[in-house]
C-alpha atoms as a PDB file:
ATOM      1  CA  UNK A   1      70.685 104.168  74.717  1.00  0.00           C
ATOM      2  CA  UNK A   2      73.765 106.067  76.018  1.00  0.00           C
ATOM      3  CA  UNK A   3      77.257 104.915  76.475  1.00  0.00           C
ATOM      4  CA  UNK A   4      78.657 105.163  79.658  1.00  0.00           C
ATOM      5  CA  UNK A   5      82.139 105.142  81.598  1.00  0.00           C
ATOM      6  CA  UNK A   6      81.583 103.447  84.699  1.00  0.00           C
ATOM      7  CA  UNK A   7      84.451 105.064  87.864  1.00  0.00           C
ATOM      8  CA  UNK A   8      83.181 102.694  90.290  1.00  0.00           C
ATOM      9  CA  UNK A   9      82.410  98.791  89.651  1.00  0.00           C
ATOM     10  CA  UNK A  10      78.916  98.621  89.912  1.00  0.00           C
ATOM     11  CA  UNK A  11      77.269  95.062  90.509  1.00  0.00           C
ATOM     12  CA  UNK A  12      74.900  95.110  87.598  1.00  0.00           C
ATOM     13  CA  UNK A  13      76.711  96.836  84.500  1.00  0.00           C
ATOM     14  CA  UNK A  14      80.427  96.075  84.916  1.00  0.00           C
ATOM     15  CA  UNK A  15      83.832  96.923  86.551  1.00  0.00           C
ATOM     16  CA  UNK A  16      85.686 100.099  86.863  1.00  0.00           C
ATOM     17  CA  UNK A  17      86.900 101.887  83.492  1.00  0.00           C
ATOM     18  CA  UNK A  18      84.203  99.673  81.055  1.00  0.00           C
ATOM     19  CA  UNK A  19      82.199 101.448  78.661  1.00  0.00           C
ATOM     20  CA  UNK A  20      78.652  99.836  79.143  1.00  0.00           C
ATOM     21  CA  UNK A  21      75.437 101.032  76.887  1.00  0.00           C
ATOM     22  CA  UNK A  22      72.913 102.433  79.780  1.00  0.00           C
ATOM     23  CA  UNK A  23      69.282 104.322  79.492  1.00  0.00           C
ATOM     24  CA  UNK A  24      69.905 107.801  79.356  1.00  0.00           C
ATOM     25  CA  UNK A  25      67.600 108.358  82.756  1.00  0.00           C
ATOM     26  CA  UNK A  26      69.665 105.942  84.098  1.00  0.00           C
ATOM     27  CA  UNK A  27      72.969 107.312  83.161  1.00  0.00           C
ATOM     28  CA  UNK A  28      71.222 111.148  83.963  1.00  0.00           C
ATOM     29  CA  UNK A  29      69.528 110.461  87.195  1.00  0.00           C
ATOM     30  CA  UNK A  30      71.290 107.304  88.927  1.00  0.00           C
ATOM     31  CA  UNK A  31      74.505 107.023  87.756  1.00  0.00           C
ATOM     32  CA  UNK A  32      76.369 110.453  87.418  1.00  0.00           C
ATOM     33  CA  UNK A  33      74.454 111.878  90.840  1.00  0.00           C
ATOM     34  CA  UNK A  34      76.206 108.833  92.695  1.00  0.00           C
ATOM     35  CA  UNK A  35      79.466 109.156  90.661  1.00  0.00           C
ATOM     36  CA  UNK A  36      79.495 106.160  89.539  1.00  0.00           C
ATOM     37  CA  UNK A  37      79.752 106.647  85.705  1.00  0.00           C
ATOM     38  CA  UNK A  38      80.285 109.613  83.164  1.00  0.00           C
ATOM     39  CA  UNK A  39      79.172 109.985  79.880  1.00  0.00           C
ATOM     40  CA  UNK A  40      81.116 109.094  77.146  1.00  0.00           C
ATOM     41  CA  UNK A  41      82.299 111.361  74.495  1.00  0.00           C
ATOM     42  CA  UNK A  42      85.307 110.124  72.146  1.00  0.00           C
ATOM     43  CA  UNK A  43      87.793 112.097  74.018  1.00  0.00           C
ATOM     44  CA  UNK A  44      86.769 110.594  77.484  1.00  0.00           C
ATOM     45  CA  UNK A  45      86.705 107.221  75.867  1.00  0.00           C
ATOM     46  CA  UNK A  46      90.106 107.614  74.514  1.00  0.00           C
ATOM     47  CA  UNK A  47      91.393 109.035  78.337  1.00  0.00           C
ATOM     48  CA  UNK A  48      89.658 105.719  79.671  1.00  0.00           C
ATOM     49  CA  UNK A  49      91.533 103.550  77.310  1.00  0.00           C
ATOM     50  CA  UNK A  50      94.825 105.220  78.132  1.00  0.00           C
ATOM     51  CA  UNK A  51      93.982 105.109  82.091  1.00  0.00           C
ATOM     52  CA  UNK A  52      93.416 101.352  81.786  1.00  0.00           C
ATOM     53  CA  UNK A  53      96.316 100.684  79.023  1.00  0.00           C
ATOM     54  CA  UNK A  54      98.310 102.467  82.102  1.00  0.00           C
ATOM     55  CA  UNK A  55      97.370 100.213  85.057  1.00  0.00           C
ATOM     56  CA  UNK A  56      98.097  97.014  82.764  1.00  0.00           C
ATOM     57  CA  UNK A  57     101.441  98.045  82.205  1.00  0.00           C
ATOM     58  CA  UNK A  58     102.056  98.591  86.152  1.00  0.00           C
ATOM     59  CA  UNK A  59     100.363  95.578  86.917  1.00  0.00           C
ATOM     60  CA  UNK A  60     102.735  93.510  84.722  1.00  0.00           C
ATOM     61  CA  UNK A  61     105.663  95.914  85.813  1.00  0.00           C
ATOM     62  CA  UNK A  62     105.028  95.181  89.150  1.00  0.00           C
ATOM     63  CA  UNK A  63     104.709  91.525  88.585  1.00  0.00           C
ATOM     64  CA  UNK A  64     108.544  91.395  87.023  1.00  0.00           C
ATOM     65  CA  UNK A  65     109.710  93.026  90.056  1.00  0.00           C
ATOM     66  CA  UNK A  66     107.801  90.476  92.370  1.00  0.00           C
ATOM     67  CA  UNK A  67     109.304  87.491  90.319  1.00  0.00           C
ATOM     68  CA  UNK A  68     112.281  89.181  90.471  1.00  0.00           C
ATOM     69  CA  UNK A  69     112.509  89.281  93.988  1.00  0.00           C
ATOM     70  CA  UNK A  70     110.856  85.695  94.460  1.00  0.00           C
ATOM     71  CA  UNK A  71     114.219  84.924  92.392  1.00  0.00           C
ATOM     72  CA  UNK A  72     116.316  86.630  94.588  1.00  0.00           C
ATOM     73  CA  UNK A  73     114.554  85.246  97.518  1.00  0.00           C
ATOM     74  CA  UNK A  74     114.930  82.099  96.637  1.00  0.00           C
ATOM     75  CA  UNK A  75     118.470  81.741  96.307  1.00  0.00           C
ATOM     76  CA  UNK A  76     118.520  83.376  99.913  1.00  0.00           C
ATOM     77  CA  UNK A  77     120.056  81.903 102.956  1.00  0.00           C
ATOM     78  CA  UNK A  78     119.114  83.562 106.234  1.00  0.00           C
ATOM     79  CA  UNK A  79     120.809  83.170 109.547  1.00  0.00           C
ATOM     80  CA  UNK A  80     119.267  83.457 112.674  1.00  0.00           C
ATOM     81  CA  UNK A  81     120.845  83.466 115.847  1.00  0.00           C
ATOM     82  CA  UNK A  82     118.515  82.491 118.724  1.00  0.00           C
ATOM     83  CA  UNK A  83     118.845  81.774 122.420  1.00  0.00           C
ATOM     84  CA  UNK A  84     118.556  77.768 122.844  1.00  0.00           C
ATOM     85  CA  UNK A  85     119.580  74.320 125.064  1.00  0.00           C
ATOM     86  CA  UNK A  86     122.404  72.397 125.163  1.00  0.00           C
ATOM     87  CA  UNK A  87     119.842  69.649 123.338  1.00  0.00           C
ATOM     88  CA  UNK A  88     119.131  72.471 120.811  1.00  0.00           C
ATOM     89  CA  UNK A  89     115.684  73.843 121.390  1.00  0.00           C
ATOM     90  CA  UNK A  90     115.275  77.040 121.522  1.00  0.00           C
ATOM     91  CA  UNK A  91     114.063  79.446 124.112  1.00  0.00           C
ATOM     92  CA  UNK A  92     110.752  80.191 122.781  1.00  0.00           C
ATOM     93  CA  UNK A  93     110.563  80.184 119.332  1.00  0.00           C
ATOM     94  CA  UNK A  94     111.308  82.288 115.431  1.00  0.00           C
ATOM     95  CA  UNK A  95     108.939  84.431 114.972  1.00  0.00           C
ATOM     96  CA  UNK A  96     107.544  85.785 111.480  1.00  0.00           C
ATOM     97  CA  UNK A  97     109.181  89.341 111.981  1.00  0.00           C
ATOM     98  CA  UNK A  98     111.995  87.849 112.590  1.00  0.00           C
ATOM     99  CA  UNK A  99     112.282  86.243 109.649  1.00  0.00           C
ATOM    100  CA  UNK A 100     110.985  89.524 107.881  1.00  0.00           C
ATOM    101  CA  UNK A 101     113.835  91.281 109.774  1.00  0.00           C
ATOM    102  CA  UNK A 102     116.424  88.560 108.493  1.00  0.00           C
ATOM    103  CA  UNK A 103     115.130  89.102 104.930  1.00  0.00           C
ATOM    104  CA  UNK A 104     115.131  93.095 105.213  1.00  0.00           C
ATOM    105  CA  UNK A 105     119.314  92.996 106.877  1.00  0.00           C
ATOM    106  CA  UNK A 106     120.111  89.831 103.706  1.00  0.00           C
ATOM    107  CA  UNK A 107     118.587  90.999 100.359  1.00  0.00           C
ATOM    108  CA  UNK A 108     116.431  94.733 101.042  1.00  0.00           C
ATOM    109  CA  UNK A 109     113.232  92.894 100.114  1.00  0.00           C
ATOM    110  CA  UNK A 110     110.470  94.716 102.378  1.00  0.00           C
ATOM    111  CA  UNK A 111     107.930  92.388 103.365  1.00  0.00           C
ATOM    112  CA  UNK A 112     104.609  92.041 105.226  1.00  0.00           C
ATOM    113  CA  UNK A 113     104.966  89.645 108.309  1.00  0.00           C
ATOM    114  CA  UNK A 114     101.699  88.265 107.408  1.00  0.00           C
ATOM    115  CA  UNK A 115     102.800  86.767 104.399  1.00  0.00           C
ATOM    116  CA  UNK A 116     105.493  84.404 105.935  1.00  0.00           C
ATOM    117  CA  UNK A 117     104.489  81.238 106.133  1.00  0.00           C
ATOM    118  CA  UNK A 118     105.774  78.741 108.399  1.00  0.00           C
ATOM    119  CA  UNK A 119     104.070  75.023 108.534  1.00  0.00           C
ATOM    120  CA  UNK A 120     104.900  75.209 112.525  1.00  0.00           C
ATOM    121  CA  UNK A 121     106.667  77.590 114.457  1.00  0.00           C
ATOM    122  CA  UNK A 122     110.429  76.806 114.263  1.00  0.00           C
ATOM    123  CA  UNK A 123     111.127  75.771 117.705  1.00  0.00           C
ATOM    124  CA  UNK A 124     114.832  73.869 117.220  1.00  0.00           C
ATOM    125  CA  UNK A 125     118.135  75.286 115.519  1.00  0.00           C
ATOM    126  CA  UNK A 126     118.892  73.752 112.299  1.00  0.00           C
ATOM    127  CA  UNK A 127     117.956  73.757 108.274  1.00  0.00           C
ATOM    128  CA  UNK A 128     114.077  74.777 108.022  1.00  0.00           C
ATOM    129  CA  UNK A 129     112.114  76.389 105.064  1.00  0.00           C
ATOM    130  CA  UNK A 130     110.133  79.201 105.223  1.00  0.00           C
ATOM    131  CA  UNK A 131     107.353  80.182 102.707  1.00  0.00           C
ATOM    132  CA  UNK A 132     106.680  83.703 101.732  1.00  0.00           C
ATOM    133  CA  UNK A 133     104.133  85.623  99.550  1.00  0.00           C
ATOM    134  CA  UNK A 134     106.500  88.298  97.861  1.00  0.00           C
ATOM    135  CA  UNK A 135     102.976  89.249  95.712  1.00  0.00           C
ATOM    136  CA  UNK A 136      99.791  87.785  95.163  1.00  0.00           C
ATOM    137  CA  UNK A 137     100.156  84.317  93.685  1.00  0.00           C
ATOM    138  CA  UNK A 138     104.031  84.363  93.785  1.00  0.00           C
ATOM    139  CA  UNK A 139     106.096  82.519  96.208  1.00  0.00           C
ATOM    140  CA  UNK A 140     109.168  81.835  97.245  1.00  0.00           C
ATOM    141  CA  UNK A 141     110.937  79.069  99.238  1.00  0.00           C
ATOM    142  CA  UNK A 142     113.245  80.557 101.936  1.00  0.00           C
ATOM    143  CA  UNK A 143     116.104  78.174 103.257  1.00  0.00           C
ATOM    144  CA  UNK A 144     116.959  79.425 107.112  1.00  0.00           C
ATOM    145  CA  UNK A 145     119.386  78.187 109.401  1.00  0.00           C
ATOM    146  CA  UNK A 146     118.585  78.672 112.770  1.00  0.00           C
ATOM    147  CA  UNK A 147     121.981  79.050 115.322  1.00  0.00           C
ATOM    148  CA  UNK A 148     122.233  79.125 118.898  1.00  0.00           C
ATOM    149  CA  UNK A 149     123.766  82.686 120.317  1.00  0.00           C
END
């Protein structure tokens, strides 16, 4: 048996960056043709441990920052001025990238439009709250006040 670094996830042995134990004519004639795996040596074990000690740190780096903006969001108050009625309906309605657009001028948060999320389109000036995915799993609770022009 041969120990191998796997580069690509592959469905059978494992994701990418494990060290799996492989036959050696697998390892020789499957898995290094397709690039899919190297062999393992101590130093290219080692390099594969730092790779992957690497990407957990800027995974949970980049998870602070995320809460840290969720934070931020969340104390956030956006105004939007919008054509509307005398009864206070609006002329059409606020869209995600506006909303995206508010957040961008308020706090410098880039975000994707797609990740607003609004239980109904806000169609009346007032208080509403608006959802967003700052990163995967973390939300945040925007309050917006909607203004006629």
């Amino acid at each position: 048996m041969a120990q191998a670094i796997l580069l690509q996830p592959v469905e059978t042995l494992g994701d990418r960056g494990e060290i799996v134990d492989v036959a050696d004519g697998y390892l020789r004639n499957f898995l290094v043709p397709r690039k899919l795996a190297q062999p393992a040596t101590t130093a290219s074990i080692a390099a594969a441990r730092q790779r992957q000690e690497a990407s957990e740190r800027a995974a949970s780096q980049q998870a602070e920052r995320a809460e840290e903006s969720a934070g931020l969001l969340r104390k956030t108050v956006l105004t939007i001025s919008h054509q509307a009625g005398s009864d206070g309906r609006l002329y059409g309605s606020v869209t995600t990238q506006e909303i995206v657009d508010a957040v961008r001028q308020a706090r410098g948060v880039k975000l994707d439009k797609r990740k607003v999320q609004m239980p109904e389109p806000i169609r009346s000036t007032g208080t509403h709250s608006v959802t967003v995915e700052v990163s995967d799993g973390i939300f945040a609770d925007v309050k917006t006040i909607i203004t006629a022009e």
